[in-house]
Protein backbone atom coordinates (compact mmCIF):
# COMPACT_ATOMS: atom_id res chain seq x y z
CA UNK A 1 94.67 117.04 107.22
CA UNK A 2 93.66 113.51 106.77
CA UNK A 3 89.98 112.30 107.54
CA UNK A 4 89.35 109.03 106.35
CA UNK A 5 85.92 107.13 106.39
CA UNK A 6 84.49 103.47 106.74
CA UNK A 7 86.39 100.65 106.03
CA UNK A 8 89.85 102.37 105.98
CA UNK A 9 88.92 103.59 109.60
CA UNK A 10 89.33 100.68 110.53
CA UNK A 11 91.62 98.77 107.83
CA UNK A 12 94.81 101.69 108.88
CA UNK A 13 93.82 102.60 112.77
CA UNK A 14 97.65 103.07 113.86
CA UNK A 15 99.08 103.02 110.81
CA UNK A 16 100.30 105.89 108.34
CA UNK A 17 97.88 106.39 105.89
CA UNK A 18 100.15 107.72 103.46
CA UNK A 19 101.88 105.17 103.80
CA UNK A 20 99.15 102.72 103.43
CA UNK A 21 98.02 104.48 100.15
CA UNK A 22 100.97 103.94 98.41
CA UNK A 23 101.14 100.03 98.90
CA UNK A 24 97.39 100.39 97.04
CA UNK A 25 97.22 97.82 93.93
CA UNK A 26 94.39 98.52 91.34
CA UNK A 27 93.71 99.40 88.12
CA UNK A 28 95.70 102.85 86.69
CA UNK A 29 93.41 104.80 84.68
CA UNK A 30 95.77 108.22 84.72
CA UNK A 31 99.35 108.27 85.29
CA UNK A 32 101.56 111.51 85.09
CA UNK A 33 104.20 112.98 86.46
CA UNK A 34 102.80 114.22 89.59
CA UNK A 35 99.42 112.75 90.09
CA UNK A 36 97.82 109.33 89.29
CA UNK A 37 94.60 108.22 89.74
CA UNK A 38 94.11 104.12 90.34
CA UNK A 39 90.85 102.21 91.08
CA UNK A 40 90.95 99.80 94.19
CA UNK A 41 88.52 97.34 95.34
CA UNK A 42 88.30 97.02 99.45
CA UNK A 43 85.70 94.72 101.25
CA UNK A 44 83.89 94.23 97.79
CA UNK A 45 83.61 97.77 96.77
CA UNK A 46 85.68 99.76 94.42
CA UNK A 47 87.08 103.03 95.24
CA UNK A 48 89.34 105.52 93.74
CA UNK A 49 92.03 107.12 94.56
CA UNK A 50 93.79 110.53 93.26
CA UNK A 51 97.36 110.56 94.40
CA UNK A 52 98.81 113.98 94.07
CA UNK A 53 102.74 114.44 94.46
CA UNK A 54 102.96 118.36 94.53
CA UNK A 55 103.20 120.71 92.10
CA UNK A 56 106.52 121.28 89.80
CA UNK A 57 108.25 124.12 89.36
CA UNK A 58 107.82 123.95 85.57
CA UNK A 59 103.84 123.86 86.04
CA UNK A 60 103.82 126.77 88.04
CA UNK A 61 105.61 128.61 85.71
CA UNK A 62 103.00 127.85 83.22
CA UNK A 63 100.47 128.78 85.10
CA UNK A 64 101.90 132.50 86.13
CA UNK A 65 102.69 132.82 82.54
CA UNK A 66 99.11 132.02 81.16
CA UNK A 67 97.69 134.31 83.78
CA UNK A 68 96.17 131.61 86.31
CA UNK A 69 96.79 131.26 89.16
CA UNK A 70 98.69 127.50 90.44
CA UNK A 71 97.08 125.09 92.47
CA UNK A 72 99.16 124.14 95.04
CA UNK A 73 96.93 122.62 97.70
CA UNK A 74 93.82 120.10 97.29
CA UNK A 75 91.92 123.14 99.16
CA UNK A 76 89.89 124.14 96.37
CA UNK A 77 88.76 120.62 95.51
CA UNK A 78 88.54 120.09 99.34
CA UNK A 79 86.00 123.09 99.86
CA UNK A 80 83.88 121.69 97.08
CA UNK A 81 83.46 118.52 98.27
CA UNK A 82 82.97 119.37 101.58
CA UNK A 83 79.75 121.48 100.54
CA UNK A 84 78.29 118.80 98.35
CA UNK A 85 78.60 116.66 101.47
């Protein structure tokens, strides 16, 4: 599911927003292997943005072994912003 808000409503109506996100130039404050998280400025505000590629096998396999269980879906960080909201 994608729900996007004012000014990208507007900025990417008919376009791919995936798409769009990944042309997105700003400054990198985390970049790993499967996720980075980059500040952007749009219309004179900044925004960020926490780009998640999946999950790896090997980080799964971590998890099961220390006993938690993997995240493979934003739907726990989903559900928690969507009742602070």
């Amino acid at each position: 599911m994608v729900e996007l808000k004012a000014p990208l409503t507007t900025l990417w109506r008919g376009k791919d927003a995936f798409e769009e996100v990944k042309t997105l130039q700003g400054e990198v404050f985390r970049e790993l292997e499967t996720r980075r998280t980059l500040r952007f400025e749009l219309d004179g505000k900044s925004y960020f943005l926490k780009w998640h590629k999946g999950t790896s096998l090997k980080e799964i396999v971590k998890n099961l072994i220390s006993l938690r269980m993997p995240v493979l879906g934003a739907d726990r960080r989903m559900a928690r912003h969507s009742s602070s909201t």
